[in-house]
Protein backbone atom coordinates (compact mmCIF):
# COMPACT_ATOMS: atom_id res chain seq x y z
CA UNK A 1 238.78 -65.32 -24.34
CA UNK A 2 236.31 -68.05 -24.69
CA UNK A 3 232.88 -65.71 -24.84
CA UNK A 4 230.37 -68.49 -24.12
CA UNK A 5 231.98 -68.46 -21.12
CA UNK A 6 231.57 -65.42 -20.02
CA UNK A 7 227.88 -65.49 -21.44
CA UNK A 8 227.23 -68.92 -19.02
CA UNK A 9 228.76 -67.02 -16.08
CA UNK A 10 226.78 -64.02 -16.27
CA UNK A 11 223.83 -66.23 -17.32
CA UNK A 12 223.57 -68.14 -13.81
CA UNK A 13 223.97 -64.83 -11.82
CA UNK A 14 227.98 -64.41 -11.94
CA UNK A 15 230.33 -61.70 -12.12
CA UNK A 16 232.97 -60.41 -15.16
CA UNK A 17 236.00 -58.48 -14.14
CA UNK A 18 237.37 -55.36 -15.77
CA UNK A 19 239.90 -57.05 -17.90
CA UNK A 20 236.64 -59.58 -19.11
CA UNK A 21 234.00 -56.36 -19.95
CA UNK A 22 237.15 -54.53 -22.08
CA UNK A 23 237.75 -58.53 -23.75
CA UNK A 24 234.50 -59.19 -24.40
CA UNK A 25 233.68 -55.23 -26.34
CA UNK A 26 237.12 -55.11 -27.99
CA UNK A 27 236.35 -58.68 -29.96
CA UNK A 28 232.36 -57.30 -30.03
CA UNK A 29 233.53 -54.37 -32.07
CA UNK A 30 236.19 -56.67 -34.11
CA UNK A 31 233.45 -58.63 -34.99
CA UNK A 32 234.86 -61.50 -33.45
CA UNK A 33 232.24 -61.82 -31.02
CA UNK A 34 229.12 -62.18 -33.16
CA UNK A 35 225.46 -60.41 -33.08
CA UNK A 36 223.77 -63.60 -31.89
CA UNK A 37 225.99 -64.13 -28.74
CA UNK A 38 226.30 -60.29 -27.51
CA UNK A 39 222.24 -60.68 -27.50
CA UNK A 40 222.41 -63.15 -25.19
CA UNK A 41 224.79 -61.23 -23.21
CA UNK A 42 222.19 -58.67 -22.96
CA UNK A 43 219.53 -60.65 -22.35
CA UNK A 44 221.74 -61.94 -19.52
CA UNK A 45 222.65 -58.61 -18.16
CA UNK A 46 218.79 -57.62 -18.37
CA UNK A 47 217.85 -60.30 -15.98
CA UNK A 48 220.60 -60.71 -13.72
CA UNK A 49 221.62 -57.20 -13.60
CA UNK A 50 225.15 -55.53 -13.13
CA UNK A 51 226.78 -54.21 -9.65
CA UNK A 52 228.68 -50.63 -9.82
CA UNK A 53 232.19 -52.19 -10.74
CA UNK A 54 229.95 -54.00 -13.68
CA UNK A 55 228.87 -51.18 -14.99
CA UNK A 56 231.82 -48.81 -14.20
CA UNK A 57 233.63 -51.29 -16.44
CA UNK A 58 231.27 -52.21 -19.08
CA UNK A 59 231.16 -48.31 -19.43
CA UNK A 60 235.03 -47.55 -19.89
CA UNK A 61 235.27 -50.51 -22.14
CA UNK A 62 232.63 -49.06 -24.48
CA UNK A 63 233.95 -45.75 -24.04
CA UNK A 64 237.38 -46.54 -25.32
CA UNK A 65 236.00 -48.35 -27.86
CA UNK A 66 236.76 -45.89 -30.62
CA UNK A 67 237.77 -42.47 -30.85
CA UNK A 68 236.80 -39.28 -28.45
CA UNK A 69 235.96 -35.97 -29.31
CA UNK A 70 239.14 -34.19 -27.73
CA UNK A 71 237.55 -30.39 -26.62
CA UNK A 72 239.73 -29.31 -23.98
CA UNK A 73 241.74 -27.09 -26.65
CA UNK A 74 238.33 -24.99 -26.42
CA UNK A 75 239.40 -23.50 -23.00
CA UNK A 76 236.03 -22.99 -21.73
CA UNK A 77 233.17 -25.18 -20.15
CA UNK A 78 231.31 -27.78 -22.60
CA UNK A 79 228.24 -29.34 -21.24
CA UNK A 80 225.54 -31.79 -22.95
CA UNK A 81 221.89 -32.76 -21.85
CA UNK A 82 220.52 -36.21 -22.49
CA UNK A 83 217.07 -37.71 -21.67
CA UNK A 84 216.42 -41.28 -21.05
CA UNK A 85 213.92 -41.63 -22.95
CA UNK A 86 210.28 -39.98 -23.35
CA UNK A 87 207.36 -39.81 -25.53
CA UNK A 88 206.66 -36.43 -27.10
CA UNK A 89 210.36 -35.30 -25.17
CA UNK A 90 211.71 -32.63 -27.41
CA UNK A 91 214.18 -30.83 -25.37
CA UNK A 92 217.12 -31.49 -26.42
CA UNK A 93 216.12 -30.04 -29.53
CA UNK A 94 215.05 -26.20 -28.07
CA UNK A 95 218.21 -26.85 -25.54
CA UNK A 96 220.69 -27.58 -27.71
CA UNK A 97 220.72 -23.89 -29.32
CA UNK A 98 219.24 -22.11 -27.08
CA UNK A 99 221.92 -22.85 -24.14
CA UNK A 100 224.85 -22.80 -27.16
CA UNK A 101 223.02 -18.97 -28.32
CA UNK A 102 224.17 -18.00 -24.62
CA UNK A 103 228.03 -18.91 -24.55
CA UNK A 104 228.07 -22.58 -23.40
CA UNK A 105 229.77 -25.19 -25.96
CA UNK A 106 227.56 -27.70 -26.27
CA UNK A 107 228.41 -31.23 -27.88
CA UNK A 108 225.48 -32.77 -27.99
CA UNK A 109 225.60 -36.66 -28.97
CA UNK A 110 222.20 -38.35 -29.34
CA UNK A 111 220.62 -41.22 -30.27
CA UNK A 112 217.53 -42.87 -32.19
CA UNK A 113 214.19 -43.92 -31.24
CA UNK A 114 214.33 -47.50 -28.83
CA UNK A 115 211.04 -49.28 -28.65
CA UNK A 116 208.53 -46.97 -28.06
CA UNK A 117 210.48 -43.42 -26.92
CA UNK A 118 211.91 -41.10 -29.52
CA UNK A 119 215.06 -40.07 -30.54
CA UNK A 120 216.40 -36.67 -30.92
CA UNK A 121 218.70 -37.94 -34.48
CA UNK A 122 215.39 -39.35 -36.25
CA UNK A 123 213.99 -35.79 -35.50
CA UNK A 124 216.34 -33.77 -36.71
CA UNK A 125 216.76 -35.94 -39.81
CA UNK A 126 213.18 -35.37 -40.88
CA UNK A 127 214.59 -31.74 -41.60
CA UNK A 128 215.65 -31.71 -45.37
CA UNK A 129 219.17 -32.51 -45.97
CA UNK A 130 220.25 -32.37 -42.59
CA UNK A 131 222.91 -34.37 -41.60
CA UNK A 132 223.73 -35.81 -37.91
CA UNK A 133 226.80 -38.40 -39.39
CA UNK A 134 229.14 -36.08 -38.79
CA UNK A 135 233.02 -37.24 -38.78
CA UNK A 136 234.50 -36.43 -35.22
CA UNK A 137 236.95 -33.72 -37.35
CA UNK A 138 233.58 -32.22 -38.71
CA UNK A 139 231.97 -32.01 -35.11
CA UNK A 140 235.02 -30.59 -33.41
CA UNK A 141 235.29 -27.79 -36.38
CA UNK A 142 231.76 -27.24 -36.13
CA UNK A 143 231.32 -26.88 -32.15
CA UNK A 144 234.65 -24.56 -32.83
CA UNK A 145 232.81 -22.17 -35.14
CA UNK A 146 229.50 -22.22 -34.00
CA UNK A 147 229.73 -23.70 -30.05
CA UNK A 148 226.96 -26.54 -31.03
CA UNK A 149 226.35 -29.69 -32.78
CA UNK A 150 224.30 -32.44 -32.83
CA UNK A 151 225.74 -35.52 -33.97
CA UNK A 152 225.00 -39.32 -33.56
CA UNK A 153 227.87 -41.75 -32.37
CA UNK A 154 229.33 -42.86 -35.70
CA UNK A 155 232.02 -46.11 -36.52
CA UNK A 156 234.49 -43.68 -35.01
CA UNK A 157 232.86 -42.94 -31.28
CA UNK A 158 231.94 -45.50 -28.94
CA UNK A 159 230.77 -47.89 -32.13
CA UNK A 160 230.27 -50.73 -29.24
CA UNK A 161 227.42 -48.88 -28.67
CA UNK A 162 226.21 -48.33 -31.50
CA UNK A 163 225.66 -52.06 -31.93
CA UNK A 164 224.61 -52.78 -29.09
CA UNK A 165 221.77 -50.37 -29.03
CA UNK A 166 220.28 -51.78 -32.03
CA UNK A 167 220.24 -55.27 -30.37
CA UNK A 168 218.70 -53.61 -26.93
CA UNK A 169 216.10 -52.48 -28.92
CA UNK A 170 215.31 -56.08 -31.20
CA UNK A 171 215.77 -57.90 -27.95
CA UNK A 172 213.42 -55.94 -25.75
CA UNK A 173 216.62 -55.62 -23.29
CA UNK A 174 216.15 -51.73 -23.38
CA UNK A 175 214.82 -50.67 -19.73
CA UNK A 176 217.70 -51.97 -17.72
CA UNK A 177 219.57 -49.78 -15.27
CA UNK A 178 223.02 -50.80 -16.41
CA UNK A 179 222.93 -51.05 -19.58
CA UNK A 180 221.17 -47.97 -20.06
CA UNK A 181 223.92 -46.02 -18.02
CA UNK A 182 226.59 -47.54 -20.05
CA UNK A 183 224.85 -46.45 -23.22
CA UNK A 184 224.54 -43.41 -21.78
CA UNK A 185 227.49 -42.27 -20.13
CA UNK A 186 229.91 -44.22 -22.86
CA UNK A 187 228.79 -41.74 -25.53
CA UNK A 188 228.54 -38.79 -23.05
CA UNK A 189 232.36 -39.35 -21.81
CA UNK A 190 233.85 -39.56 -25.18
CA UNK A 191 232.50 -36.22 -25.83
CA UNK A 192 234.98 -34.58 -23.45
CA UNK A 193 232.43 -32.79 -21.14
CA UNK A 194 232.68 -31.03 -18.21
CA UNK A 195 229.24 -30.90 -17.14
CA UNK A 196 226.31 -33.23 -18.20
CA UNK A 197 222.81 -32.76 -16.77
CA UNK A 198 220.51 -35.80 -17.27
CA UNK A 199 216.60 -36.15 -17.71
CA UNK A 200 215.88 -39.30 -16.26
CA UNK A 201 212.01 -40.17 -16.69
CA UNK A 202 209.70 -41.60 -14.40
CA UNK A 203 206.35 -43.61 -15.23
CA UNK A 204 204.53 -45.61 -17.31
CA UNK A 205 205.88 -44.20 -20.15
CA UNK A 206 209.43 -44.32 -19.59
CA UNK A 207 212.23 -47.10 -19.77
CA UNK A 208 212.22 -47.20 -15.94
CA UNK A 209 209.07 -46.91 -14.15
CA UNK A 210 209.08 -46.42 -10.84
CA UNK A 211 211.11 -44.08 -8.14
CA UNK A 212 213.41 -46.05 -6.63
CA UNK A 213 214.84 -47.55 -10.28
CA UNK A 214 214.86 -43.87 -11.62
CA UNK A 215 217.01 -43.14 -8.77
CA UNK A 216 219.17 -45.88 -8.83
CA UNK A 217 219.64 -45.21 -12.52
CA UNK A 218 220.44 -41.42 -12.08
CA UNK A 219 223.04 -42.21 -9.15
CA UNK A 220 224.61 -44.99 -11.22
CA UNK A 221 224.87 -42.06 -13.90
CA UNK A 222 226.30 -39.14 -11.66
CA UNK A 223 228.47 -41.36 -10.17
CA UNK A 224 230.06 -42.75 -13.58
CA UNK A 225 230.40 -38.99 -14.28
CA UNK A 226 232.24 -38.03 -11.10
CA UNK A 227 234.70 -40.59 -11.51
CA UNK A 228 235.77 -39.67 -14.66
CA UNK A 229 235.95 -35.69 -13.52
CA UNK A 230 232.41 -34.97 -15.31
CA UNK A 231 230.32 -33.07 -13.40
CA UNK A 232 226.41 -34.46 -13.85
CA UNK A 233 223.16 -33.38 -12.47
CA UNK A 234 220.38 -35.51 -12.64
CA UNK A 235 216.08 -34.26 -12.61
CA UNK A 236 213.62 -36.55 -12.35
CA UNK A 237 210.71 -36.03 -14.48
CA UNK A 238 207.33 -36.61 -15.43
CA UNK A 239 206.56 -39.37 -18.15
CA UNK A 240 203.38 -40.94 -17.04
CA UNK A 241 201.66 -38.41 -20.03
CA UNK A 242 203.39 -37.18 -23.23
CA UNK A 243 205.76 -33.91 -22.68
CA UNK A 244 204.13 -31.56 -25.12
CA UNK A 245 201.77 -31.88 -27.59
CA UNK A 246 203.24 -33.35 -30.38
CA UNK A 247 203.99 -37.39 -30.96
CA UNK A 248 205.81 -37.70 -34.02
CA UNK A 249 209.20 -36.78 -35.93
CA UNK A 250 208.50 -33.84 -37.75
CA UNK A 251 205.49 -32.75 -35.46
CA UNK A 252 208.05 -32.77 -32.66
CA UNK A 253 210.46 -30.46 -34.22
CA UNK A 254 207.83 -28.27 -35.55
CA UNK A 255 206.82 -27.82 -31.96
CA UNK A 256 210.32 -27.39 -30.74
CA UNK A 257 210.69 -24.22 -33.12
CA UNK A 258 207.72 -22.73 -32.08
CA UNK A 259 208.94 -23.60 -28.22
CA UNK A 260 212.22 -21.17 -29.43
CA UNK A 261 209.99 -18.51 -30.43
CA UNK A 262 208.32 -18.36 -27.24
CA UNK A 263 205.38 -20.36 -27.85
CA UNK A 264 206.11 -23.57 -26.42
CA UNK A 265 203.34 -25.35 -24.32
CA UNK A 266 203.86 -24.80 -20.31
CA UNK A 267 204.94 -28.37 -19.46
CA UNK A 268 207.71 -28.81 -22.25
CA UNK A 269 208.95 -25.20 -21.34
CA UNK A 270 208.64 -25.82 -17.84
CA UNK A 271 211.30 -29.23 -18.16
CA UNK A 272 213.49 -27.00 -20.76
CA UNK A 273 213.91 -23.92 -18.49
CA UNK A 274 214.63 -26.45 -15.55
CA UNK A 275 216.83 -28.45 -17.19
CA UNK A 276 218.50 -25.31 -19.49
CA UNK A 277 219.60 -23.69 -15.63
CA UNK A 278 221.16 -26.68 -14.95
CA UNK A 279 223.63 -26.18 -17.68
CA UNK A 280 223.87 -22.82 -17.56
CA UNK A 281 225.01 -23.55 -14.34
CA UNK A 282 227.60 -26.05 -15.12
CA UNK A 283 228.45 -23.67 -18.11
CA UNK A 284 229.67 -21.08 -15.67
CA UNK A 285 227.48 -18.43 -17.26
CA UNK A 286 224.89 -18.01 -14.71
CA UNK A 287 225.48 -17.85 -10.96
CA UNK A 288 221.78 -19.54 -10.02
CA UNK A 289 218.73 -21.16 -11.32
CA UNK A 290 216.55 -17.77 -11.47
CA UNK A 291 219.39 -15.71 -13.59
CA UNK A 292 219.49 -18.78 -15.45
CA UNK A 293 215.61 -18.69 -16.38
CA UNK A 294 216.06 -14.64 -17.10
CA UNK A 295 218.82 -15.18 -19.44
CA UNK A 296 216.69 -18.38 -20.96
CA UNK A 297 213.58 -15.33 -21.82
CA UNK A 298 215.44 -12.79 -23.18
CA UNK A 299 217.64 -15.44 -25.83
CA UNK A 300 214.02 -16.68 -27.01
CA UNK A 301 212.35 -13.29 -26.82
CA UNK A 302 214.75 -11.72 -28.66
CA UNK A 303 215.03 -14.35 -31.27
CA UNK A 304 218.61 -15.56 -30.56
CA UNK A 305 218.31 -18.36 -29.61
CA UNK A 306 215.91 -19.63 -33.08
CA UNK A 307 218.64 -18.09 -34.82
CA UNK A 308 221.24 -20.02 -33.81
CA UNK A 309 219.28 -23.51 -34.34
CA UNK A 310 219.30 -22.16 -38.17
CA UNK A 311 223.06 -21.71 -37.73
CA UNK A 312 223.09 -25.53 -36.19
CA UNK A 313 221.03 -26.60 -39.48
CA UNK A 314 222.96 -25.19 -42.12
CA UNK A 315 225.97 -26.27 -40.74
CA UNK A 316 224.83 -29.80 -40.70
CA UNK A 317 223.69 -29.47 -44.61
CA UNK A 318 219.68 -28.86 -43.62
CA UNK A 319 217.37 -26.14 -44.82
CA UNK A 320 217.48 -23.31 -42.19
CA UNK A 321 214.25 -21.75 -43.48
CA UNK A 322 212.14 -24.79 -41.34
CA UNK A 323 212.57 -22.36 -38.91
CA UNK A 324 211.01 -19.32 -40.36
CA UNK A 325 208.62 -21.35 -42.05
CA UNK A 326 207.85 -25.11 -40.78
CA UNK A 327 205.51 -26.48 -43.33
CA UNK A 328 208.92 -27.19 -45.82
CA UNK A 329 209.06 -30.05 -43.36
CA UNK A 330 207.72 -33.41 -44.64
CA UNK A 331 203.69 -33.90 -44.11
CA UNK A 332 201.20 -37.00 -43.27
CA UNK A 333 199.34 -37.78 -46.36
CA UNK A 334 195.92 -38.19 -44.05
CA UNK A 335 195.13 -36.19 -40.84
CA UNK A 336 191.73 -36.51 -38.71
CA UNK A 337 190.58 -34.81 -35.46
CA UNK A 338 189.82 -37.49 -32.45
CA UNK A 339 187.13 -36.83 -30.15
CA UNK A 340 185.95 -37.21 -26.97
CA UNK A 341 183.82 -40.24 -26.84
CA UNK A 342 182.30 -39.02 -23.84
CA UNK A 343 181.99 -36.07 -20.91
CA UNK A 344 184.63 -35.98 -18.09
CA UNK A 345 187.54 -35.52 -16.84
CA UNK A 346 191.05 -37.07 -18.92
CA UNK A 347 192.26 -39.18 -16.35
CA UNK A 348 194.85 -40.22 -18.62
CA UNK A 349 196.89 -40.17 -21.57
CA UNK A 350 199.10 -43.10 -21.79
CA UNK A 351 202.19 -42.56 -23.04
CA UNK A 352 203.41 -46.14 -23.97
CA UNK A 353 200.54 -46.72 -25.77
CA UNK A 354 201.07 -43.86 -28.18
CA UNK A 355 204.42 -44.53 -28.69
CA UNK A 356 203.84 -47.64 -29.95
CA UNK A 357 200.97 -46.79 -32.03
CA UNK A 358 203.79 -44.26 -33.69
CA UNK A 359 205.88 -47.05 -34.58
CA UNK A 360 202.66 -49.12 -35.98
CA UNK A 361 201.81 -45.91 -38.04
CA UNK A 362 205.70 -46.04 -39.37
CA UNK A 363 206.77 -43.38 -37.55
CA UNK A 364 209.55 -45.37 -35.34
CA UNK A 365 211.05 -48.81 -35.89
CA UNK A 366 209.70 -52.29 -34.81
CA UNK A 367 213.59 -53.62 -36.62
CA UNK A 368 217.21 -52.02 -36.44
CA UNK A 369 216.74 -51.65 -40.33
CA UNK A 370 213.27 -50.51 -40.44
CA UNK A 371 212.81 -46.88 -42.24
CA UNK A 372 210.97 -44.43 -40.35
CA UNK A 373 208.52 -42.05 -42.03
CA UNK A 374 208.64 -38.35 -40.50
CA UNK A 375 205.28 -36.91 -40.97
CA UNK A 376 203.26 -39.28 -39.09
CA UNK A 377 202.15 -38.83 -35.71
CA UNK A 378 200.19 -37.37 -32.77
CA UNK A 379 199.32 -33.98 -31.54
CA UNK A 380 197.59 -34.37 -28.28
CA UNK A 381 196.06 -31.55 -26.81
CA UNK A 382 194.19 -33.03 -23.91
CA UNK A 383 196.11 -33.22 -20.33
CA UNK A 384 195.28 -35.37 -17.64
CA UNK A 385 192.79 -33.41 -15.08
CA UNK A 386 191.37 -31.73 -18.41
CA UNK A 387 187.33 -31.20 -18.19
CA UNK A 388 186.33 -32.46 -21.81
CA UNK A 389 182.90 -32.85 -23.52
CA UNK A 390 181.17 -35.52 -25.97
CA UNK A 391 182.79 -34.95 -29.07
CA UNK A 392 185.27 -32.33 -28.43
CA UNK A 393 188.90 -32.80 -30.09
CA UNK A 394 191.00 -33.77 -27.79
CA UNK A 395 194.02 -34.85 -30.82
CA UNK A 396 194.92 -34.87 -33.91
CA UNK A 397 195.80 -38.33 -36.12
CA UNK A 398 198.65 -37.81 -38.88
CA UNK A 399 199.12 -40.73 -41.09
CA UNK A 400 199.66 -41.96 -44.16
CA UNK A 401 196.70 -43.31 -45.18
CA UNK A 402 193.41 -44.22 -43.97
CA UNK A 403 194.42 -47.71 -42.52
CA UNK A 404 197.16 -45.72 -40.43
CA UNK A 405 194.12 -43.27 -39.67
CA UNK A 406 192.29 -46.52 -38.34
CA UNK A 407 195.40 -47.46 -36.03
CA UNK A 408 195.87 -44.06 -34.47
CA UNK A 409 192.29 -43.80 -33.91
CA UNK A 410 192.09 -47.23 -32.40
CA UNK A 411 195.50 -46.27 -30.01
CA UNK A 412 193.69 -43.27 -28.84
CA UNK A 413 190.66 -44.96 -27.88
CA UNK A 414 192.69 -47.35 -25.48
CA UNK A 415 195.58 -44.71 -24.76
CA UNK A 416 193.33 -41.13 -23.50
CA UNK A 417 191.05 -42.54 -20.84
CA UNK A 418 187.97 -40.42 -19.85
CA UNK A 419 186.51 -41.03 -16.42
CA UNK A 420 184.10 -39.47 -13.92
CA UNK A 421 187.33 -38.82 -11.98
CA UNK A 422 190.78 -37.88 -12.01
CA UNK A 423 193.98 -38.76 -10.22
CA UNK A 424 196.83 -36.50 -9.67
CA UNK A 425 199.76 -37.13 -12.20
CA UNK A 426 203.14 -37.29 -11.35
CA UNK A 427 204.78 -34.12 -10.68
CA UNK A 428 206.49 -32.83 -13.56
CA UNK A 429 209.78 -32.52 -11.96
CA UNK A 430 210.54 -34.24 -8.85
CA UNK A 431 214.03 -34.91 -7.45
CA UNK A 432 217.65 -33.30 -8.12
CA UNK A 433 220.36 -35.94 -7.85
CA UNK A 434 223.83 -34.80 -7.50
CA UNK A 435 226.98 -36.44 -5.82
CA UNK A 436 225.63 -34.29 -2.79
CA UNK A 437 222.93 -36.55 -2.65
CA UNK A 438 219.16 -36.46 -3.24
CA UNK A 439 216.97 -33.73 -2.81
CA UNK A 440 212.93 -33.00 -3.74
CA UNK A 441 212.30 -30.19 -6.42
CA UNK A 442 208.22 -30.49 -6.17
């Protein structure tokens, strides 16, 4: 296999073939193919785009590129959750417990922070000692004792991927349709599901903006899952404004721990209890969306389900007290209140802007190698069609030091926009996509 090849052909608008895709990631992963050239593979994928067979096959190829995590031994349903991508999008952390604390196995592979969205790993990691390199032996004995883990793909799953994703994000090749459904769906079939349900986001904030590209993307998805007897179920959300209130690593599981002890803030519980009956669902432990919601209440009411994200941490080597008491969890060395610069309504809180302003404050990664600090960040308590007055807080600023305080105050400024008017946001959940087809959930 000659790979400049392949890179001219897809560069001038051509097609690969099956045989090419699983060619071209078996020498990637070899290391015969080098950084430099799968970049411009990317880059060539980004503008000339893949059809389904592309990605079908780019998918499989990735997928088989290492080991799997081999479930079926379980006997019972396993499902995961996955988001594409959010600022302030915390989910998976409250879902990953609280759906496990009511009899669903749930495998949950993630991923890090790509340009400007979070990732669920970098979270969890700014918990002391916890670990989310887990072997594939580890993961299996742990989702075998417990029914959860949280792990991140690792030289032994889908390690094409791994690679790759590090290149999507220094090549600014991240928002496109097929290559984030083969990130996706690679690490989510090697994980031997049986039902996936999939947060794909919508707006300014999200990898893909508009409607018609978040639907393309979450067909491409559901259909990848179908053909390879993994049931998915796709919800559009909201991600023209953060999810939540908190921007940052450690904020953002702070928040998610209070969100398991029932005092979450209504739009980040109202995406977790949607989402959560969709696996619940899947999970074959609740017969519709509405039991699904009941059974949701009493696990977080009652305390189960916070108790078994402390079983999740201390299995994965991390101090289970964060969740009786979050302050163990690392801190910004400054913090400053933002305020209204003026009287009106918030006609928006942009969440691209912010994200990016976290990774200029350290708290996400402008380079593959970059280290991320955990304590700095954003809680943003204004929503868009808020009524706010001259000088009231509308945020919070966690930072280092004062020049990061300078940053985040100067991302604010350009990011929550205060106007005489308001336009409606997005609704926060919009459209269910199935193999069924399409239908509206606002």
């Amino acid at each position: 296999m000659l790979v400049t090849r392949l890179i001219e052909r897809k560069r001038d608008g051509g097609r690969l073939e099956p045989a090419e895709w699983t060619a071209l990631i078996r020498s990637y992963v070899a290391g015969d193919v080098s950084d430099s050239q799968m970049a411009a593979m990317l880059m060539a994928i980004y503008v000339h785009g893949l059809d389904r067979m592309e990605t079908a096959a780019l998918t499989d190829a990735m997928r088989r590129s290492g080991a799997q995590l081999s479930l079926a031994h379980l006997g019972g349903l396993r499902v995961d959750k996955h988001s594409t991508g959010g600022v302030g999008d915390k989910t998976s952390l409250i879902l990953a417990p609280l759906v496990s604390s009511l009899g669903v196995a749930v495998p949950m592979m993630s991923g890090r922070g790509l340009g400007h969205t979070g990732g669920t790993l970098d979270k969890l990691e700014s918990i002391p000692g916890m670990r989310t390199d887990l072997t594939l032996a580890k993961a299996r004995a742990q989702v075998e004792r417990i029914g959860c883990v949280v792990m991140g793909q690792s030289s032994e799953v889908v390690p094409a991927d791994r690679g790759m994703y590090a290149l999507r994000n220094a090549t600014a090749t991240a928002e496109s349709v097929p290559l984030v459904a083969s990130s996706i769906m690679s690490k989510k079939l090697a994980e031997d599901l049986t039902g996936l349900v999939l947060d794909v986001k919508r707006g300014s904030g999200s990898l893909v903006h508009d409607l018609d590209e978040a639907l393309e993307l979450a067909g491409t998805m559901v259909a990848l899952g179908d053909a390879n007897g993994c049931e998915v179920v796709a919800l559009l959300t909201a991600m023209d404004r953060p999810l939540g209130r908190a921007i940052g690593n450690a904020l953002e599981v702070e928040e998610a721990i209070h969100a398991l002890s029932g005092e979450g803030p209504p739009d980040l519980m109202a995406v977790t209890y949607a989402l959560g009956a969709e696996m619940l669902q899947l999970g074959g432990v609740a017969a519709d969306a509405d039991e699904a919601r009941r059974r949701m209440e009493v696990a977080i009411s009652s305390g189960q389900a916070a108790r078994k994200l402390q079983e999740v941490i201390e299995a994965q080597g991390g101090n289970p007290g964060v969740v009786d008491d979050p302050a163990v969890l690392p801190q910004a060395g400054a913090c400053e209140l933002f305020e209204a610069p003026r009287r009106g309504f918030v006609a928006r809180v942009e969440p691209r802007g912010i994200g990016r302003a976290l990774v200029a404050l350290g708290g996400g990664r402008a380079g593959p190698d970059d280290r991320i600090d955990p304590g700095v960040g954003f809680v943003i308590t204004a929503k868009p069609g808020d009524w706010v007055e001259l000088g009231e807080p509308v945020a919070t600023i966690f930072a280092r030091d004062d020049a990061g305080i300078a940053t985040g105050r100067a991302a604010l400024r350009s990011s929550i926009v205060i106007a005489d008017e308001a336009d409606h946001p997005l609704p926060l959940i919009s459209h269910r996509v199935t193999m069924d087809g399409v239908t509206r959930a606002d």
